[in-house]
C-alpha atoms as a PDB file:
ATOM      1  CA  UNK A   1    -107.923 105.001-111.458  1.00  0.00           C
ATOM      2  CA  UNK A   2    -111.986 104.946-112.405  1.00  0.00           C
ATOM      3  CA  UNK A   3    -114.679 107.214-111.049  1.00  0.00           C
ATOM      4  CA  UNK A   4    -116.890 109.318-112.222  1.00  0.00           C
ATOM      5  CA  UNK A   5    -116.488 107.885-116.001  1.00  0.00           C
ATOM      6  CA  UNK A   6    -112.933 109.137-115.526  1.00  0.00           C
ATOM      7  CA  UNK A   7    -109.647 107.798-115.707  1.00  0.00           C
ATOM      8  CA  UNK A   8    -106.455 109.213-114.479  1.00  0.00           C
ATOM      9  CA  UNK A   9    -103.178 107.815-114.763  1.00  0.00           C
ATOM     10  CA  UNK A  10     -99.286 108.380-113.063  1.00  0.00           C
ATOM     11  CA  UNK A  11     -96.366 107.651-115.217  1.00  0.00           C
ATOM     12  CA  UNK A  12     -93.192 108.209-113.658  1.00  0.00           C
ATOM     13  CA  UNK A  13     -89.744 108.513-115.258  1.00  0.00           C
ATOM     14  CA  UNK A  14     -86.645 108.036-112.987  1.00  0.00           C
ATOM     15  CA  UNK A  15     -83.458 109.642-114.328  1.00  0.00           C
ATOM     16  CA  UNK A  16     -79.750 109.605-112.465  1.00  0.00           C
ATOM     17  CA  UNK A  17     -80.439 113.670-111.886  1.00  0.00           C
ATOM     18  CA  UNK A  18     -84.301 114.067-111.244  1.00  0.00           C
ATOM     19  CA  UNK A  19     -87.388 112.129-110.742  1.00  0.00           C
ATOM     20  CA  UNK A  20     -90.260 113.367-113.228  1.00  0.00           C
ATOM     21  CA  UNK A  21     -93.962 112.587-112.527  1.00  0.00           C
ATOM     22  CA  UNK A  22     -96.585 113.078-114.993  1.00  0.00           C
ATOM     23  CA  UNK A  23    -100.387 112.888-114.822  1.00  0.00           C
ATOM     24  CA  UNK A  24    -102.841 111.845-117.459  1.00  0.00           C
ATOM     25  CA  UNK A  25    -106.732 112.143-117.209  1.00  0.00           C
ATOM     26  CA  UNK A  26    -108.433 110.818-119.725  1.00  0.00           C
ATOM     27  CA  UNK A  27    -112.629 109.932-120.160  1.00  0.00           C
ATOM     28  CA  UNK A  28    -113.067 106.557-119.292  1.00  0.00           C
ATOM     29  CA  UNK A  29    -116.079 105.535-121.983  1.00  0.00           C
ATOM     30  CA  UNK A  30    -113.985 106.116-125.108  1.00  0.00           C
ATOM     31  CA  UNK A  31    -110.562 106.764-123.182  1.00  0.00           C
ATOM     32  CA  UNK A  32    -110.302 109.817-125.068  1.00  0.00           C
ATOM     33  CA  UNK A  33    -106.971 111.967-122.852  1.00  0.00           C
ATOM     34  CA  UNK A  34    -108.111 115.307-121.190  1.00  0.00           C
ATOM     35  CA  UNK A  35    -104.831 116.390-120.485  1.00  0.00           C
ATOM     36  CA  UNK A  36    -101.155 115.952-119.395  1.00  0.00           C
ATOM     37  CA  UNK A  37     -99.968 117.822-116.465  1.00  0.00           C
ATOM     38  CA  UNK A  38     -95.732 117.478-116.562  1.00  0.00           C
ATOM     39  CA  UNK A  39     -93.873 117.208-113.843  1.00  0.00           C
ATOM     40  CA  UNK A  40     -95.895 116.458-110.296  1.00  0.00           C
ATOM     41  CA  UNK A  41     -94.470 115.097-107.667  1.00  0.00           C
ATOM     42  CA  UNK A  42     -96.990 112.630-106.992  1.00  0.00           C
ATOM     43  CA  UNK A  43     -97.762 108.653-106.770  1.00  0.00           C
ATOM     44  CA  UNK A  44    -101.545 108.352-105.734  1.00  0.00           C
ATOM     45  CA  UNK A  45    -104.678 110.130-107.217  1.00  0.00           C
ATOM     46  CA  UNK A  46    -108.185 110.542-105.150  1.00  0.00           C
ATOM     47  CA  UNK A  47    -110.977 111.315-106.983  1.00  0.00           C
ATOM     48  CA  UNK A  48    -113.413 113.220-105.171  1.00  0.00           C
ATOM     49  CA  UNK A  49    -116.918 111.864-104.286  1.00  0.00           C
ATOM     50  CA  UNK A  50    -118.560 114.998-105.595  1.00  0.00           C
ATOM     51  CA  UNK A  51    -116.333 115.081-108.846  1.00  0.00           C
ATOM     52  CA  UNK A  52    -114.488 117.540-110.825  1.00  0.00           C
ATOM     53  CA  UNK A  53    -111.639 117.858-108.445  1.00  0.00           C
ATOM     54  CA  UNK A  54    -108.645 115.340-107.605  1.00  0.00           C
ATOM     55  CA  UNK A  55    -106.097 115.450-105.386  1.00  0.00           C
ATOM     56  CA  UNK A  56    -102.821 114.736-106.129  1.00  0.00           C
ATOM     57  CA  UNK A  57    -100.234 113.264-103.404  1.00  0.00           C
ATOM     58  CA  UNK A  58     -97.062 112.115-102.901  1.00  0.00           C
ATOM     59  CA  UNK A  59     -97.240 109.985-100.082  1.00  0.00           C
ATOM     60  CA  UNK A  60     -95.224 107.997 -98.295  1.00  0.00           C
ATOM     61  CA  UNK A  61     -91.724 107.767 -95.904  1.00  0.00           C
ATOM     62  CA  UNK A  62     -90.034 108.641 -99.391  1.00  0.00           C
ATOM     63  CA  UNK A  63     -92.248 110.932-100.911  1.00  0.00           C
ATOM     64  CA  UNK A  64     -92.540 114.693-100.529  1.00  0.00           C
ATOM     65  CA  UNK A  65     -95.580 115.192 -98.831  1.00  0.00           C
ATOM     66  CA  UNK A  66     -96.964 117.764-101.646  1.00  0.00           C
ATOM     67  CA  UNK A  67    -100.610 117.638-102.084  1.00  0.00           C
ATOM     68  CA  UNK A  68    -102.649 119.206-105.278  1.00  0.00           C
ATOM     69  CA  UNK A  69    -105.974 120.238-104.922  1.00  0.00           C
ATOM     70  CA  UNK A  70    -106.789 120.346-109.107  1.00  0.00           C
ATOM     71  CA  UNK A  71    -109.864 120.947-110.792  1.00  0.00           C
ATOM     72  CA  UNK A  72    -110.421 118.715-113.382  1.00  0.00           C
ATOM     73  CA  UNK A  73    -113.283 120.822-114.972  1.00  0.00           C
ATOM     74  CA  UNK A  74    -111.670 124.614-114.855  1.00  0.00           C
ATOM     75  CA  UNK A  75    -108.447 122.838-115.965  1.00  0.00           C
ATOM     76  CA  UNK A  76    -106.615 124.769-112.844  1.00  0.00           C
ATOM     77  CA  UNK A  77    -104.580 123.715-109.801  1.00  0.00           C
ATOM     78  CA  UNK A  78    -107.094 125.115-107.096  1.00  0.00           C
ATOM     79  CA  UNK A  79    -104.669 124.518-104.163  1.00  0.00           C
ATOM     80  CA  UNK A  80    -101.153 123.287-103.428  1.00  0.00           C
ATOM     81  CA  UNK A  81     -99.873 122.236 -99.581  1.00  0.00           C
ATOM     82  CA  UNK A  82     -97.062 119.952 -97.939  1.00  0.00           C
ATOM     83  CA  UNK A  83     -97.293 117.605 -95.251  1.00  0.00           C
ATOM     84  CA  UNK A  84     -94.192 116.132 -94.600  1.00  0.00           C
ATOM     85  CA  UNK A  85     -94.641 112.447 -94.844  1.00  0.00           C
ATOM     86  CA  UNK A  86     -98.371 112.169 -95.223  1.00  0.00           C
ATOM     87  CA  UNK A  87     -99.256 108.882 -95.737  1.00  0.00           C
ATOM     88  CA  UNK A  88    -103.098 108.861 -96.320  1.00  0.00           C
ATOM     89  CA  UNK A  89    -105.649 111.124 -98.191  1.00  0.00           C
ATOM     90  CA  UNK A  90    -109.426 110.678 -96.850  1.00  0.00           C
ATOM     91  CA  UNK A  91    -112.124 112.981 -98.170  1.00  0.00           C
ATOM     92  CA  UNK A  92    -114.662 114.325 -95.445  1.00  0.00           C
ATOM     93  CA  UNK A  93    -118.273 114.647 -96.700  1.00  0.00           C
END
């Protein structure tokens, strides 16, 4: 995902006892990784339009509904919430 000459990325690992997310952001002109956050229960990233902060969701009939409010700058989870099947993130100027 590109914005903001940043990149983040999900990898998700799917073993018999537990489902393991984990998030990569990384600078987008030299790809160079910012950092790995282990272990989110998420499958979509928004960037938002005034930067520094993403959210990360897990969205979707199977998903848990857990959104992140992070701060990409600070390097700090800013907010955590769960809406139960959620199935869109839209940012509101």
């Amino acid at each position: 995902f590109y914005d903001m000459n940043k990149m983040a990325e999900i990898k998700t690992k799917i073993t018999p006892h537990s489902k393991k997310t984990k998030v990569e952001l990384r600078e987008v002109a030299e790809l160079n990784k910012v950092e790995t956050l282990e272990g989110k229960q998420c499958n979509c990233i928004f960037w938002s339009p005034a930067g520094n902060v993403i959210i990360m969701a897990g969205l979707g009939d199977s998903a848990s509904g857990k959104i992140e409010f992070y701060d990409v700058h600070n390097r700090v989870i800013m907010a955590e919430k769960e809406h139960y099947r959620a199935n869109e993130v839209l940012w509101d100027p």
